[in-house]
N, C-alpha and C. Protein backbone atom coordinates (compact mmCIF):
# COMPACT_ATOMS: atom_id res chain seq x y z
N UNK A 1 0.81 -1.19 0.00
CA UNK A 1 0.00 0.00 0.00
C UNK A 1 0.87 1.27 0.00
N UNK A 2 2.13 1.46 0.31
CA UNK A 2 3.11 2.78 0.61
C UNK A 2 4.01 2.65 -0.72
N UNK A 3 3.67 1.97 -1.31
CA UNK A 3 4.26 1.65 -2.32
C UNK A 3 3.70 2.26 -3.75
N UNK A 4 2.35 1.77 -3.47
CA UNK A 4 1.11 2.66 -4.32
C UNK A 4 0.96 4.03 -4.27
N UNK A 5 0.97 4.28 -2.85
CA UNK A 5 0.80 5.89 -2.10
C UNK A 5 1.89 6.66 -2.82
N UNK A 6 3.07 5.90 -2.66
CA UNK A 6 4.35 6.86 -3.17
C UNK A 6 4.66 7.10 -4.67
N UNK A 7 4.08 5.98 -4.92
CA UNK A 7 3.84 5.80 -6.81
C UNK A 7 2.49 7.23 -7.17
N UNK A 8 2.02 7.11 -6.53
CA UNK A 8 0.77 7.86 -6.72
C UNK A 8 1.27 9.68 -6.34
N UNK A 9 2.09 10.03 -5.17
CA UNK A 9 2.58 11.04 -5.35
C UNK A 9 3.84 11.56 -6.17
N UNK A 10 4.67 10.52 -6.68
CA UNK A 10 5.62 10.80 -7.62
C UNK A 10 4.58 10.76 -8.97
N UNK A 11 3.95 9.84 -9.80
CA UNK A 11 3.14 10.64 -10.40
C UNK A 11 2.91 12.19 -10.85
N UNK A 12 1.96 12.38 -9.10
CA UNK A 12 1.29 13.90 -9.41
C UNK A 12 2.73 15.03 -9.49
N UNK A 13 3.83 14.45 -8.74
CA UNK A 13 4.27 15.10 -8.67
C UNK A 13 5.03 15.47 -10.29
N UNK A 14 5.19 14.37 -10.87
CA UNK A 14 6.19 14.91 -12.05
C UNK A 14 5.27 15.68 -13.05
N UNK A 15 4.01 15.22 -12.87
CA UNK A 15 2.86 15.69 -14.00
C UNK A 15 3.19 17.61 -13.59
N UNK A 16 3.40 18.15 -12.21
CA UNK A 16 3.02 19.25 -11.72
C UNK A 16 4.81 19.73 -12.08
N UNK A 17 5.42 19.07 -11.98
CA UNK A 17 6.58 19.98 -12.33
C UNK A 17 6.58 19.87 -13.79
N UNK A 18 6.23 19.26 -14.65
CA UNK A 18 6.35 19.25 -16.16
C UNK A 18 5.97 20.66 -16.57
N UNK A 19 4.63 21.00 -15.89
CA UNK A 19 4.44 22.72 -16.15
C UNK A 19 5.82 23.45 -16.54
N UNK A 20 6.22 23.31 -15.61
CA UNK A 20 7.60 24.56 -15.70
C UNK A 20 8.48 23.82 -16.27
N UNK A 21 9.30 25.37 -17.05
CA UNK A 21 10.56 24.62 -18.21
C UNK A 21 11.60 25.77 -17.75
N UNK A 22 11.62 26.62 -16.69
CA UNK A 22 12.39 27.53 -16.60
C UNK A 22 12.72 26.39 -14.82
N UNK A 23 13.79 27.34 -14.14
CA UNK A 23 14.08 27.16 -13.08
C UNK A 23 13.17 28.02 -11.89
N UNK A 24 12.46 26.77 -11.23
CA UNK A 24 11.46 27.24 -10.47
C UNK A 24 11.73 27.68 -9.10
N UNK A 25 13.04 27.55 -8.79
CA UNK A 25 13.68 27.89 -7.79
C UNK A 25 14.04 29.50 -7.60
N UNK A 26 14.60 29.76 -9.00
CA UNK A 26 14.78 31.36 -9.53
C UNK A 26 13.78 32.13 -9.79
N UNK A 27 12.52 31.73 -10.22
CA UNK A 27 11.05 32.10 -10.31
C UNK A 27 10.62 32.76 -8.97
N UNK A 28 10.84 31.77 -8.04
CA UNK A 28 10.30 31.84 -6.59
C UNK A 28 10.56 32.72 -5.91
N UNK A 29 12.08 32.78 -5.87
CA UNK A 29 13.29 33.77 -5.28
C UNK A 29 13.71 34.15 -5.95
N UNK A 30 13.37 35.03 -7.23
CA UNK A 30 14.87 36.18 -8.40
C UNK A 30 15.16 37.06 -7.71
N UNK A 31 14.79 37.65 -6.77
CA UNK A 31 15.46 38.76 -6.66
C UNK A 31 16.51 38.18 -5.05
N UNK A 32 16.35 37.21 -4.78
CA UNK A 32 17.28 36.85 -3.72
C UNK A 32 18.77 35.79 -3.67
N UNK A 33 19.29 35.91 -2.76
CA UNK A 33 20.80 35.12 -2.51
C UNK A 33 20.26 33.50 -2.87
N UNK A 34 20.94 33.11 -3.76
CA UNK A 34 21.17 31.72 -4.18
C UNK A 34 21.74 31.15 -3.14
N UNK A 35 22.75 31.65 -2.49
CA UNK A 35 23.64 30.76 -1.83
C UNK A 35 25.06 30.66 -2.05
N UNK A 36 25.11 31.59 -3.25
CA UNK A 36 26.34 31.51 -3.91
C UNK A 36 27.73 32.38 -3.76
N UNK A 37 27.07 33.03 -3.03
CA UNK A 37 28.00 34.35 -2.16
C UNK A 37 28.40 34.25 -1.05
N UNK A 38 29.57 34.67 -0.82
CA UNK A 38 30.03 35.01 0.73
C UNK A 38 31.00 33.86 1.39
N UNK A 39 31.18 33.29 2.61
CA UNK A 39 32.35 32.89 2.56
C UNK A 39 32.33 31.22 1.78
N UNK A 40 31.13 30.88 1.04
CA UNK A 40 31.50 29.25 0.56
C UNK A 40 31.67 29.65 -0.93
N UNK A 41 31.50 30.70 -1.42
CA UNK A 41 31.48 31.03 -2.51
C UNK A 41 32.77 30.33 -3.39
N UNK A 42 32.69 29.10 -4.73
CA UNK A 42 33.72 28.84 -5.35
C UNK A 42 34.00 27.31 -4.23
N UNK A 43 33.43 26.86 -3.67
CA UNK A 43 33.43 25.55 -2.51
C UNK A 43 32.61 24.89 -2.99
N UNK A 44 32.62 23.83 -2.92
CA UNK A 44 31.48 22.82 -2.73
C UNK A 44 30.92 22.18 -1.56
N UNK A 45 30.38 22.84 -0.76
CA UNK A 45 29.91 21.79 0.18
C UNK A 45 29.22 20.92 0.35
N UNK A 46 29.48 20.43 1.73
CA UNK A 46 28.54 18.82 1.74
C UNK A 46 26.75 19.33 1.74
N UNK A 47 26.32 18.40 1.10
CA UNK A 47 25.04 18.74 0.81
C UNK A 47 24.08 18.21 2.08
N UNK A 48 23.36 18.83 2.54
CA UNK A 48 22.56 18.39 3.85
C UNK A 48 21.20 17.42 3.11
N UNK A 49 21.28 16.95 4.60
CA UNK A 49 20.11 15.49 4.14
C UNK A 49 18.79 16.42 4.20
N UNK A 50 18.05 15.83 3.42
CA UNK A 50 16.29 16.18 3.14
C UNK A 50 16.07 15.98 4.41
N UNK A 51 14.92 17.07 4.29
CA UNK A 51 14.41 16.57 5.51
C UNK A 51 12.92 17.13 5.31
N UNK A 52 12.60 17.01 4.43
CA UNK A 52 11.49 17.09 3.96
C UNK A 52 10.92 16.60 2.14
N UNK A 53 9.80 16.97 1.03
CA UNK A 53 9.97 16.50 0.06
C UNK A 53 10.03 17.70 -0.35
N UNK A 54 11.22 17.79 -1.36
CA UNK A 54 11.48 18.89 -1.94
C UNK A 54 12.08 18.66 -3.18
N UNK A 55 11.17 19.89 -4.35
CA UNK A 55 11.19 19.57 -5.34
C UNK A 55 11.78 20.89 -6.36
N UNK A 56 12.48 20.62 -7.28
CA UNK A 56 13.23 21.69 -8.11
C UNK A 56 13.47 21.38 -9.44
N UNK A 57 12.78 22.47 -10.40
CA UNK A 57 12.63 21.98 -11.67
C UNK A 57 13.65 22.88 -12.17
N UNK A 58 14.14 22.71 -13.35
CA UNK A 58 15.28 23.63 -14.06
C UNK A 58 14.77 23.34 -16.02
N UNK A 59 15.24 24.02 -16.42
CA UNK A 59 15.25 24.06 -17.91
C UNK A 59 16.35 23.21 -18.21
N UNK A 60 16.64 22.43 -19.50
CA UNK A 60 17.64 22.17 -20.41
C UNK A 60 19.07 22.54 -19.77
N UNK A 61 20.18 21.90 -19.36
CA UNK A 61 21.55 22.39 -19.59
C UNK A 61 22.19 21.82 -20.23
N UNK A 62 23.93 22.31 -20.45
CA UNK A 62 24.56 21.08 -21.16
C UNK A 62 25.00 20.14 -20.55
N UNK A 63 25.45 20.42 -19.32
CA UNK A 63 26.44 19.78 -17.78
C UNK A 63 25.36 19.99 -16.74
N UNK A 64 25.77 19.13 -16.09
CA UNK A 64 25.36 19.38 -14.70
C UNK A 64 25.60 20.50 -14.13
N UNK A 65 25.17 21.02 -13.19
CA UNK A 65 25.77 22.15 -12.53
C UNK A 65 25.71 21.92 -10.63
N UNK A 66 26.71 21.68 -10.40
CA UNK A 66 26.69 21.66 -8.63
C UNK A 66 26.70 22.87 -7.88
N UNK A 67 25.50 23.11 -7.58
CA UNK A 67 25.45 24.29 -6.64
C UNK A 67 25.67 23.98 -4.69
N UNK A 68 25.41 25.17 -4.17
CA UNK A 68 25.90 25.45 -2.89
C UNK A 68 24.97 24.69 -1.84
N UNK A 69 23.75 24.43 -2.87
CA UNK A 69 22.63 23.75 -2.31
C UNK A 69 22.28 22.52 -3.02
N UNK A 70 20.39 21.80 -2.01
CA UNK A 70 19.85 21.40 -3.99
C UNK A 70 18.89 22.33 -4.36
N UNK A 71 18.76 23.72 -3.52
CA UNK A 71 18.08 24.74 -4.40
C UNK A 71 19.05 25.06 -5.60
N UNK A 72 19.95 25.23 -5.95
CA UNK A 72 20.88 25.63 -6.51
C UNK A 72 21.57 24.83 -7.65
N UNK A 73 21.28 23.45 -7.49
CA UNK A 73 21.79 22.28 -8.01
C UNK A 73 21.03 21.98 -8.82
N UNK A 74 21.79 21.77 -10.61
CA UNK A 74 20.81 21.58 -11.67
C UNK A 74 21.52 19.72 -11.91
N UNK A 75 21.28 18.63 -11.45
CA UNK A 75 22.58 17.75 -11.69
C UNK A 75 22.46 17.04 -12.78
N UNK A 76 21.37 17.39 -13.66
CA UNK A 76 21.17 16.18 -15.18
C UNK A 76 21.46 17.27 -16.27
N UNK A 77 22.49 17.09 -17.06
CA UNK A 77 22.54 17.65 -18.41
C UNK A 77 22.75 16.56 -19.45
N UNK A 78 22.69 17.28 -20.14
CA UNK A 78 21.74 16.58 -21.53
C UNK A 78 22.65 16.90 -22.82
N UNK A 79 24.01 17.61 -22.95
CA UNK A 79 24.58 17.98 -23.87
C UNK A 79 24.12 18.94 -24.60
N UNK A 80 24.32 18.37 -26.06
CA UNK A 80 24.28 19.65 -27.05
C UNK A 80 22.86 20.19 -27.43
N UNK A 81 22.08 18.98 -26.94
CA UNK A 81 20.33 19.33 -27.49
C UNK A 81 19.89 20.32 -26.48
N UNK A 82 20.44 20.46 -24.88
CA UNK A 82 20.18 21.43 -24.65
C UNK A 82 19.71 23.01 -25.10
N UNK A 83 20.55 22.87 -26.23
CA UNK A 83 20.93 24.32 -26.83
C UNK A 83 20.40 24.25 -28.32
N UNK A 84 20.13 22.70 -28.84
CA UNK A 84 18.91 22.57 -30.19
C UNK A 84 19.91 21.86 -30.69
N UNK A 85 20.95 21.35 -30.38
CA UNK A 85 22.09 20.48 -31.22
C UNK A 85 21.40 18.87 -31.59
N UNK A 86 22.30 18.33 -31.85
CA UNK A 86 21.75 16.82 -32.22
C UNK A 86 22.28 15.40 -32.07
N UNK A 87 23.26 15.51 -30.67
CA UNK A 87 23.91 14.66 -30.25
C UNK A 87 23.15 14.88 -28.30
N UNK A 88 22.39 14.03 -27.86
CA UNK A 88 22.20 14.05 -26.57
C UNK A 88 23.17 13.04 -26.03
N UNK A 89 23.42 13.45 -24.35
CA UNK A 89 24.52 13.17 -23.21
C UNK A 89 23.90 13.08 -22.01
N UNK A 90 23.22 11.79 -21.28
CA UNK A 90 22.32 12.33 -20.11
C UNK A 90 23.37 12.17 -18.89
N UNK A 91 23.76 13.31 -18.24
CA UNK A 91 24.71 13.10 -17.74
C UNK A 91 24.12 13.97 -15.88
N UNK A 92 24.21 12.66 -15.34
CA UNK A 92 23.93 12.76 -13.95
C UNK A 92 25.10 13.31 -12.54
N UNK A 93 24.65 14.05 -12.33
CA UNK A 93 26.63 14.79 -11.51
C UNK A 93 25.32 15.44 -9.96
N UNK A 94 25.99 14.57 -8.65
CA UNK A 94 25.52 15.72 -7.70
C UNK A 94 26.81 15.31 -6.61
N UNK A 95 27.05 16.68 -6.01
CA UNK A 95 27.97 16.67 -4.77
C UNK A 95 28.22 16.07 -3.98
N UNK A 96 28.91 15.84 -2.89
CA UNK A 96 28.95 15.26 -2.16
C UNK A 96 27.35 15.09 -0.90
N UNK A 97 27.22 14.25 -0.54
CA UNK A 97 26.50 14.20 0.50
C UNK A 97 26.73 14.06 2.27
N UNK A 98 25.82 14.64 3.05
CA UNK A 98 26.61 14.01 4.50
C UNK A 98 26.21 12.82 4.61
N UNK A 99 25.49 11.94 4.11
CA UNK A 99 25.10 10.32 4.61
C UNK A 99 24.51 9.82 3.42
N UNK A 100 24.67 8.40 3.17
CA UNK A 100 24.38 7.79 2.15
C UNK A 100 23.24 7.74 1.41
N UNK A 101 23.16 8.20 0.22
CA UNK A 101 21.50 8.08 -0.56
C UNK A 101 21.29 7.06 -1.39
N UNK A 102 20.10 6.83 -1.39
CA UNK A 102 19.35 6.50 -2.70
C UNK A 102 18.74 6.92 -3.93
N UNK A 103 20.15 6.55 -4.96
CA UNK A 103 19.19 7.68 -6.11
C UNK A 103 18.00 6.75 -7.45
N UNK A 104 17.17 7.25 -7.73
CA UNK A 104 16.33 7.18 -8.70
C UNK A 104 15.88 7.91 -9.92
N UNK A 105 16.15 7.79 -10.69
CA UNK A 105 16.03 8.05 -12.23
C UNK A 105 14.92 7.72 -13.03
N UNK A 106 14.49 9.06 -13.37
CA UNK A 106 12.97 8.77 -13.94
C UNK A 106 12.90 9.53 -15.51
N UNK A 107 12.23 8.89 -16.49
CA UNK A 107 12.07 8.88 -17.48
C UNK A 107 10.56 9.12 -17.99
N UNK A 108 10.07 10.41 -18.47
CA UNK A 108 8.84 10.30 -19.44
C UNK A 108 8.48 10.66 -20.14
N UNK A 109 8.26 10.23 -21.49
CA UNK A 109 8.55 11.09 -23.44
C UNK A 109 6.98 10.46 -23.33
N UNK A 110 5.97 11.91 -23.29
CA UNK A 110 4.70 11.49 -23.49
C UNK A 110 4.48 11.26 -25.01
N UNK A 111 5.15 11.58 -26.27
CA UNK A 111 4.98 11.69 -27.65
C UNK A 111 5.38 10.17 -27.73
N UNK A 112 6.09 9.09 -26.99
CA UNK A 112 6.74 7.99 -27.08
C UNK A 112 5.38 7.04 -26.44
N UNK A 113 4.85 7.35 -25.00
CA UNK A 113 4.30 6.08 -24.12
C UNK A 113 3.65 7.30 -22.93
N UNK A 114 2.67 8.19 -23.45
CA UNK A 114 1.60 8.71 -22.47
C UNK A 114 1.62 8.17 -21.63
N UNK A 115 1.22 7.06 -20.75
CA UNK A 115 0.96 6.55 -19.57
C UNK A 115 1.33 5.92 -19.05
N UNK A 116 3.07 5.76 -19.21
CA UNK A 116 4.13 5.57 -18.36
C UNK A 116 5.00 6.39 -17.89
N UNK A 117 5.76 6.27 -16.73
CA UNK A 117 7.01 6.98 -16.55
C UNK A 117 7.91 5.69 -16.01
N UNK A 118 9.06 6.15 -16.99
CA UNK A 118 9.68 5.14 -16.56
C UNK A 118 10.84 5.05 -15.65
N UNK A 119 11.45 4.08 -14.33
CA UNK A 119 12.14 4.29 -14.07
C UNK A 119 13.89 3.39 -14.30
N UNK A 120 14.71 4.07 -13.92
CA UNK A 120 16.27 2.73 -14.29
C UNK A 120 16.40 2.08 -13.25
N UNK A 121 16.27 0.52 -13.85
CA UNK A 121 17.28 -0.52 -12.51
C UNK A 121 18.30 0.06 -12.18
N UNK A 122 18.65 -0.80 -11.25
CA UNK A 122 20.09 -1.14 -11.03
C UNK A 122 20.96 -1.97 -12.08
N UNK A 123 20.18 -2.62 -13.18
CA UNK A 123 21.00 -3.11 -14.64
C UNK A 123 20.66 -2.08 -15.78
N UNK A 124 20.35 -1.05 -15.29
CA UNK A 124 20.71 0.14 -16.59
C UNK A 124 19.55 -0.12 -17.66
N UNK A 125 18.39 -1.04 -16.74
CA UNK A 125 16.94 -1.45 -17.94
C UNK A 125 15.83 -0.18 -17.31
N UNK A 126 15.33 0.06 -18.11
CA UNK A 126 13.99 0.91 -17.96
C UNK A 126 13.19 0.09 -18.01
N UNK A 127 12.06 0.39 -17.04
CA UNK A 127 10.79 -0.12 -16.32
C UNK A 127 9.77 0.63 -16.33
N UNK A 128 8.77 -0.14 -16.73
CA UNK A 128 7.51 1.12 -16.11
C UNK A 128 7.47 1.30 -14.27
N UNK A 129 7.18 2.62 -13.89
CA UNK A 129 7.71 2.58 -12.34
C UNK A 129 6.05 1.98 -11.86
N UNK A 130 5.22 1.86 -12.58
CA UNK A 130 3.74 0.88 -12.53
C UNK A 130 4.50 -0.23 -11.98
N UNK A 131 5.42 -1.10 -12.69
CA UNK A 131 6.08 -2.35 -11.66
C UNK A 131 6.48 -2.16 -10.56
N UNK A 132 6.70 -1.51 -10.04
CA UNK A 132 7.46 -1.29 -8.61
C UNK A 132 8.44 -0.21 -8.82
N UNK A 133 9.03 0.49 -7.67
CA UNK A 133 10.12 1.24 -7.85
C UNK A 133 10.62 1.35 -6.83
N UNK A 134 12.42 0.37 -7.50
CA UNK A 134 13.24 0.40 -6.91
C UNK A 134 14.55 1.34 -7.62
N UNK A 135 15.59 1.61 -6.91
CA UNK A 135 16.72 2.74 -6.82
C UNK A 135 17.26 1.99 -8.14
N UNK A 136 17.87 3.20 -8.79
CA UNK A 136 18.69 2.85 -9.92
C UNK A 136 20.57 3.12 -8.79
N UNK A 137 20.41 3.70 -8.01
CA UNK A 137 21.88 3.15 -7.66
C UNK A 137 21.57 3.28 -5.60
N UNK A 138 22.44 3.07 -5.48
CA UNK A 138 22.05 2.79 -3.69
C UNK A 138 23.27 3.07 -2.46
N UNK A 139 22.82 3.32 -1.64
CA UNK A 139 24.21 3.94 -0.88
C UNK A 139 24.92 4.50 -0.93
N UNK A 140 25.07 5.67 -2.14
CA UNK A 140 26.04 6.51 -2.63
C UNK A 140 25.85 8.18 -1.96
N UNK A 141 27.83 8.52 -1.51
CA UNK A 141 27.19 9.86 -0.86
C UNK A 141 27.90 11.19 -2.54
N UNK A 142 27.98 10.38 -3.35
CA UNK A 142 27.90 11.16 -4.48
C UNK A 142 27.49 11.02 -5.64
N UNK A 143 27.65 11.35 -6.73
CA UNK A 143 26.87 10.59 -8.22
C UNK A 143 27.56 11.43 -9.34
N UNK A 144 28.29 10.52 -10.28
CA UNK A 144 28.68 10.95 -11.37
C UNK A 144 28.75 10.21 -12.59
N UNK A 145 27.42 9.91 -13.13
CA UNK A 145 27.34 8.91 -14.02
C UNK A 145 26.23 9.30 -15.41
N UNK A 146 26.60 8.77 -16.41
CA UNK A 146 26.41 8.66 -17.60
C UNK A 146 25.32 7.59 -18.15
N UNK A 147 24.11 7.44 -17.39
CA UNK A 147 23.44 6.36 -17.64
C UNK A 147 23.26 5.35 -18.87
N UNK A 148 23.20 6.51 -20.38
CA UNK A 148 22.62 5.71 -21.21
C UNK A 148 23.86 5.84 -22.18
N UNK A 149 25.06 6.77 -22.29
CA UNK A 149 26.16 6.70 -22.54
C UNK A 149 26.29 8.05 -23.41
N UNK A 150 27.09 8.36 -24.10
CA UNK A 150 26.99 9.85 -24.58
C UNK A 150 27.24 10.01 -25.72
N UNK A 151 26.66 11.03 -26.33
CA UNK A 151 26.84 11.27 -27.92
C UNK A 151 25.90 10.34 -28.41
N UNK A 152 24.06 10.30 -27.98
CA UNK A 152 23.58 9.78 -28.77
C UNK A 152 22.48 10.47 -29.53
N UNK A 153 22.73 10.16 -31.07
CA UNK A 153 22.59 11.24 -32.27
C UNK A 153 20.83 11.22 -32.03
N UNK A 154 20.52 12.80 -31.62
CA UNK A 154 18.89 12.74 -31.61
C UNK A 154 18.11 12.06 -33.21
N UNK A 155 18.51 11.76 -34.12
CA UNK A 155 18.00 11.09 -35.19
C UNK A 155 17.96 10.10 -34.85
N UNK A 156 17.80 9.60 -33.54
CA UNK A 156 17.77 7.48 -33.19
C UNK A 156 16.26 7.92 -32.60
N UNK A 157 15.93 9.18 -32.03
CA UNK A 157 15.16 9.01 -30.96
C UNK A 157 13.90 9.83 -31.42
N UNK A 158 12.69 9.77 -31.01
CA UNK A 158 11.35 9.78 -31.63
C UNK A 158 11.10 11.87 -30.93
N UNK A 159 10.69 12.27 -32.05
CA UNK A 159 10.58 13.97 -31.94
C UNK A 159 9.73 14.07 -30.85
N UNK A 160 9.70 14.74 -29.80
CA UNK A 160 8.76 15.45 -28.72
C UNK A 160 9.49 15.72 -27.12
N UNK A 161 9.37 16.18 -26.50
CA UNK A 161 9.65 16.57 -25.29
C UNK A 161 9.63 15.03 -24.41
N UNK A 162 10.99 15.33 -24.07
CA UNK A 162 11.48 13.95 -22.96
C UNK A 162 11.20 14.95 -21.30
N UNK A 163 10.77 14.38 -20.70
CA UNK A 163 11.11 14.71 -19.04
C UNK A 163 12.22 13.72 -18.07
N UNK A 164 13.10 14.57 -17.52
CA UNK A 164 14.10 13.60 -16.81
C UNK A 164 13.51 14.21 -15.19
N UNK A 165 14.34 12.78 -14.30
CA UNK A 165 13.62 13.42 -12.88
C UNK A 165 15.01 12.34 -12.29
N UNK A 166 15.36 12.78 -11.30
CA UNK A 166 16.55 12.74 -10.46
C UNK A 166 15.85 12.79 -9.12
N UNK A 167 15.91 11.81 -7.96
CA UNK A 167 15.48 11.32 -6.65
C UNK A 167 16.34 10.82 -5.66
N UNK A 168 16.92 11.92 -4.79
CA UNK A 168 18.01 11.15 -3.51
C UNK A 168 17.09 11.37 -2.70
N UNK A 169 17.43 10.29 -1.48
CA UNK A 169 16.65 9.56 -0.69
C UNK A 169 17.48 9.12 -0.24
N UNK A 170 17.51 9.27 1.21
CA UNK A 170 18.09 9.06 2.38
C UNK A 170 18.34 6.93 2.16
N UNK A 171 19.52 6.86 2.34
CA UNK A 171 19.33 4.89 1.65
C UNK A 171 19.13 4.33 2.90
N UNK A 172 18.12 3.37 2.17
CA UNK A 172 17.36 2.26 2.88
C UNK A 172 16.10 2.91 4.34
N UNK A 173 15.64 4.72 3.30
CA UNK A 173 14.29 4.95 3.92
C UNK A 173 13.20 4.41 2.64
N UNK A 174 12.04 5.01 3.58
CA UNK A 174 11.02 4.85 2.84
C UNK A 174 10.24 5.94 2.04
N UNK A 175 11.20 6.86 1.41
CA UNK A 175 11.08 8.05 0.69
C UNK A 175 10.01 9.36 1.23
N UNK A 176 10.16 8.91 2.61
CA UNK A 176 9.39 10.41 3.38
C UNK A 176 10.23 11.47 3.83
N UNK A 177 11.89 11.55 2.71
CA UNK A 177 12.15 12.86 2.71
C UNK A 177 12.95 12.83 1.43
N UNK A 178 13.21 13.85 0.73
CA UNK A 178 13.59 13.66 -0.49
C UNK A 178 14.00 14.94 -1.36
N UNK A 179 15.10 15.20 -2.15
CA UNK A 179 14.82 15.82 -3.17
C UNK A 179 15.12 15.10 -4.26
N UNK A 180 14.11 16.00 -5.31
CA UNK A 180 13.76 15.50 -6.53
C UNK A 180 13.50 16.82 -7.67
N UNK A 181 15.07 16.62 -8.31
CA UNK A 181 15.58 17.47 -9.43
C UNK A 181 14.78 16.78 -10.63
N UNK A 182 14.19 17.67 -11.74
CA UNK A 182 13.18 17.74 -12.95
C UNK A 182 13.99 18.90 -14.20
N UNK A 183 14.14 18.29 -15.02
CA UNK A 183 14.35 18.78 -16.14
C UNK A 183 13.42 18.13 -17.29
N UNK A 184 13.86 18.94 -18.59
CA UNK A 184 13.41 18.51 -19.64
C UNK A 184 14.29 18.47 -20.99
N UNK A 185 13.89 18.31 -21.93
CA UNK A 185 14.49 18.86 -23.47
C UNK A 185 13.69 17.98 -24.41
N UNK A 186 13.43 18.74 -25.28
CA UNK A 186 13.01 18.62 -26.47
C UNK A 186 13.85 18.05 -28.25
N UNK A 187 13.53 17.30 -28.96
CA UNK A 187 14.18 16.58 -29.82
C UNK A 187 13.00 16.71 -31.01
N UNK A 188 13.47 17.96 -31.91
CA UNK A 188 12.38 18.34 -32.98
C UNK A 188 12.96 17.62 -34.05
């Protein structure tokens, strides 16, 4: 049943960040401190555990970007299509952490399969997260990985807006605290 429940709020939840294609973090707060100033400025610090569900959508990049936070933190880039090119790179990058997470990787090209989202094993297979959803990697207090491998020519892959979604989670909870980074890009 918590299984359903949580399926059922990741759902609503990705449907509600799909709205936004800008950074909803900068929307919220433009006219205020990122975090990026003052004495950590040019540092990376350790990233503090969730402690609540918290969610942050960003537009298209090429790289990841590690910020001071995960308000701040864009960690899925996508290469050159970012920018309308024609070689995609899904490239997963987040900071260090203070205690071990669970990350999850979510996938959904409504122009491909409307009424799935899919998520990655732990063998690098996509699933509908309708089967269950378990972590595409586990116990890690950082992440720098290349899931589907890089330089792949958007002419393999079917024209319409992909959604990516990124999920650390405290490892081996039961996802009642969380952040969960949302991007997108498009393949015309």
């Amino acid at each position: 049943m918590k299984k359903h429940i949580v399926y059922t709020v990741f759902i609503f939840m990705v449907f509600t960040l799909m709205a936004f294609t800008g950074n909803t973090y900068a929307m919220m707060n433009g006219g205020g401190n990122l975090g990026t100033q003052g004495p950590f400025s040019g540092m990376m610090p350790t990233m503090p555990m969730p402690n609540s569900q918290m969610m942050f959508s960003s537009g298209p990049t090429t790289d990841p970007v590690i910020g001071s936070g995960p308000q701040d933190t864009m960690p899925m880039g996508v290469g050159s299509v970012a920018m309308g090119g024609d070689m995609l790179t899904i490239h997963a990058e987040v900071g260090q952490f203070q205690m071990p997470m669970d990350m999850y990787f979510a996938l959904y090209a409504p122009s491909v399969d409307p009424f799935n989202i899919y998520l990655l094993n732990q063998e690098g297979v996509l699933h509908p997260a309708s089967m269950g959803m378990s972590p595409w990697i586990t116990g890690v207090t950082s992440l720098d990985q290349m899931p589907f491998g890089d330089n792949i020519p958007t002419s393999m892959l079917p024209r319409g807006t992909y959604y990516l979604g990124l999920m650390a989670t405290p490892a081996g909870s039961n996802m009642a605290t969380y952040y969960l980074w949302m991007t997108n890009f498009i393949i015309q």
